[in-house]
C-alpha atoms as a PDB file:
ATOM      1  CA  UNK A   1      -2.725  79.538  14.537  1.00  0.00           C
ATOM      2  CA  UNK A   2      -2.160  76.564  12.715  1.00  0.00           C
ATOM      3  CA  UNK A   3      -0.889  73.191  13.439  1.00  0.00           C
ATOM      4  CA  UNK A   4       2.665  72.122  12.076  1.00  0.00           C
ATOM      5  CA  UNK A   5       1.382  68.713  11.906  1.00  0.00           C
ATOM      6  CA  UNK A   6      -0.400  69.408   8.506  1.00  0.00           C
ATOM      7  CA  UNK A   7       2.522  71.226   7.110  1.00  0.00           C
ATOM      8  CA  UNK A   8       5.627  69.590   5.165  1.00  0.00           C
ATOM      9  CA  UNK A   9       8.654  71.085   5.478  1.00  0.00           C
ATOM     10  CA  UNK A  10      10.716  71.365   1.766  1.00  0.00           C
ATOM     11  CA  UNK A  11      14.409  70.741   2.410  1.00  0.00           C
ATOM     12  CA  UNK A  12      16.941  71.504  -0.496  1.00  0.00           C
ATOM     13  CA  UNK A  13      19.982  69.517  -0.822  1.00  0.00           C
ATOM     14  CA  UNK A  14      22.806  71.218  -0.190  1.00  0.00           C
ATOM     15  CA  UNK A  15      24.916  72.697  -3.291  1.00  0.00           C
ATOM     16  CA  UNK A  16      27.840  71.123  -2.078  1.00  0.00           C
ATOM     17  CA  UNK A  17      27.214  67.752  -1.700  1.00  0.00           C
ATOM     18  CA  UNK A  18      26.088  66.181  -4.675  1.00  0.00           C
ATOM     19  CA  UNK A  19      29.431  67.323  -6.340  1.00  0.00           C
ATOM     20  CA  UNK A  20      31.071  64.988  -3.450  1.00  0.00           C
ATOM     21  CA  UNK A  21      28.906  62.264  -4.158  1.00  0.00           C
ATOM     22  CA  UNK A  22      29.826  62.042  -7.619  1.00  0.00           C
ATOM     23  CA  UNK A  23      33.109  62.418  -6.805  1.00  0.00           C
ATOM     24  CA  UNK A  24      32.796  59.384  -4.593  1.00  0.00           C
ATOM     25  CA  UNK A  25      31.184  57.499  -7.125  1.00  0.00           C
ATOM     26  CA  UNK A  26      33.890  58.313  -9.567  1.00  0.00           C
ATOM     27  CA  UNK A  27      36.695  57.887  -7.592  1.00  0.00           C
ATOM     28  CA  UNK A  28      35.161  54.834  -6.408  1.00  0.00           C
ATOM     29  CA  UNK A  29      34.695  53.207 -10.137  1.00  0.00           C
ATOM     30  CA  UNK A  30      38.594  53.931 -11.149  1.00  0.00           C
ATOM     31  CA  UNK A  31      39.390  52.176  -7.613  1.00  0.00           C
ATOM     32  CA  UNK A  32      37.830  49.282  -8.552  1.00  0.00           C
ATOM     33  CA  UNK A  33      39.227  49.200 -12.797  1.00  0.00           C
ATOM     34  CA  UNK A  34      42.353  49.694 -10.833  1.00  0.00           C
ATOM     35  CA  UNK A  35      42.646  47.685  -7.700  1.00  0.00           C
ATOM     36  CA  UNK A  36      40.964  43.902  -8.570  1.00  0.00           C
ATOM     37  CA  UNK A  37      41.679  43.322  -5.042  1.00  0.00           C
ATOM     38  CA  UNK A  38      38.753  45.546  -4.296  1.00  0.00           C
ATOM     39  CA  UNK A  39      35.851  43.979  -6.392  1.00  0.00           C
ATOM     40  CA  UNK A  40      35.023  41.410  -3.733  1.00  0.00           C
ATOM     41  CA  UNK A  41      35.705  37.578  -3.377  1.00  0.00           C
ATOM     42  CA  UNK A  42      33.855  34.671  -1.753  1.00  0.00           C
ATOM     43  CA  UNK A  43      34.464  35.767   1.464  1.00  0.00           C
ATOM     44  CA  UNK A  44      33.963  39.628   1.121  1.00  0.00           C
ATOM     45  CA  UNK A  45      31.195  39.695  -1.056  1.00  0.00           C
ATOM     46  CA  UNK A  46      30.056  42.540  -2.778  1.00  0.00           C
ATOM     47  CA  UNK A  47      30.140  44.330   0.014  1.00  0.00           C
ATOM     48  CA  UNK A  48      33.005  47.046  -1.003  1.00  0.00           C
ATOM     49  CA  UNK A  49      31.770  47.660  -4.287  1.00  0.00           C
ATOM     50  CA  UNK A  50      28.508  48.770  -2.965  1.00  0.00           C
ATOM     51  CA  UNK A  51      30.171  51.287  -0.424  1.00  0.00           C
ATOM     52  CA  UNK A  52      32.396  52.556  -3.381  1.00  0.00           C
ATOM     53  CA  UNK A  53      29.916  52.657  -6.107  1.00  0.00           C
ATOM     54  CA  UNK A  54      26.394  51.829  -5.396  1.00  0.00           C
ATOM     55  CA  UNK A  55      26.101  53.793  -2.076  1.00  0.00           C
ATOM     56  CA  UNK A  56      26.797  57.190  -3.371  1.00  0.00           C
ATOM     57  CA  UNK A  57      24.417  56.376  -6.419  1.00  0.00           C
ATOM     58  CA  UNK A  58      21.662  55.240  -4.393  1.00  0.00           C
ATOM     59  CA  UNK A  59      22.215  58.709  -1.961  1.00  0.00           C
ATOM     60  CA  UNK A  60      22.242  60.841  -5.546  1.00  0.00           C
ATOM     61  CA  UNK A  61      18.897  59.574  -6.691  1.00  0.00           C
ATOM     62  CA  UNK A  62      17.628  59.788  -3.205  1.00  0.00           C
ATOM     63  CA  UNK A  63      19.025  64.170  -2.867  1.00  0.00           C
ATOM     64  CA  UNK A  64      17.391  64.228  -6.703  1.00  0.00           C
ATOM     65  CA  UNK A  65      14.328  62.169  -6.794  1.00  0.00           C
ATOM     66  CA  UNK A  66      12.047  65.304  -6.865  1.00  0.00           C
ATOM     67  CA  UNK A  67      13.399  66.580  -9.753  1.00  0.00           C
ATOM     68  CA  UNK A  68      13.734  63.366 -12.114  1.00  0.00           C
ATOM     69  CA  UNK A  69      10.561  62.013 -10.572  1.00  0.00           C
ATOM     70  CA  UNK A  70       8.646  65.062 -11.897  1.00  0.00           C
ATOM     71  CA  UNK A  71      10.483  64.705 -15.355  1.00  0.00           C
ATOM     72  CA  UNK A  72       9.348  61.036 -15.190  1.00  0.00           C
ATOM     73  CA  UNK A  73       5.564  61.907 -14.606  1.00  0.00           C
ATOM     74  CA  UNK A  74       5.585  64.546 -17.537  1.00  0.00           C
ATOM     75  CA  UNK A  75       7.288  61.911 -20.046  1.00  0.00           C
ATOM     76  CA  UNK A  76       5.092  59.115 -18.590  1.00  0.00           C
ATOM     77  CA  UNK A  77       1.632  60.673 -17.964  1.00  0.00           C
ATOM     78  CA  UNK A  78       1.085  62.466 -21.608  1.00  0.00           C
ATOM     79  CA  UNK A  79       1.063  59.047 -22.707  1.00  0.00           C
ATOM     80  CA  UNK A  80      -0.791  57.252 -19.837  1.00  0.00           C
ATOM     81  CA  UNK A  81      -3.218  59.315 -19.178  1.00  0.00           C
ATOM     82  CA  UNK A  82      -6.609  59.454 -21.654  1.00  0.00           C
ATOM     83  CA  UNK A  83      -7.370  62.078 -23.772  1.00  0.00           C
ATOM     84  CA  UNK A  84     -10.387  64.350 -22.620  1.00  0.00           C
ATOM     85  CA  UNK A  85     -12.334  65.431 -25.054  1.00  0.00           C
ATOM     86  CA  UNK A  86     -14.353  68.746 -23.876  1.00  0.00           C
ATOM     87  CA  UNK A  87     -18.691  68.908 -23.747  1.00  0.00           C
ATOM     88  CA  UNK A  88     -19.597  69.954 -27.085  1.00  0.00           C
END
């Protein structure tokens, strides 16, 4: 039997919600073109923007880092890595 310590479990992100989170995002960026009241003052901060606009973002590239991190290491790594030249 073998231990489930060793093992990873693969989670997929589910269909539905990165649709939402771009939604957020979205609705979040015309909210703040629209509503200057919203973009933050001295006292606020940046604080609402972030929840609006940079929150959803940040959760996207979190749900999707597999998948753009492995198209990063293919672009990256065939010109990083050395060329091997085999034992003649």
């Amino acid at each position: 039997m073998e231990s489930p310590i060793g093992q990873r479990t693969v989670r997929n992100v589910a269909p539905g919600l990165l649709p939402w989170l771009l939604l957020w995002a979205l609705a979040g960026t015309l909210a703040l073109c629209l509503l200057p009241g919203l973009r933050g003052n001295a006292l606020s901060g940046f604080s609402l923007p972030f929840w609006l606009i940079g929150a959803p973002l940040l959760d996207i590239a979190w749900l999707t880092r597999k998948r753009w991190l492995a198209a990063l290491r293919k672009r990256i790594g065939s010109r990083v890595s050395p060329r091997r030249r085999g034992i003649r």
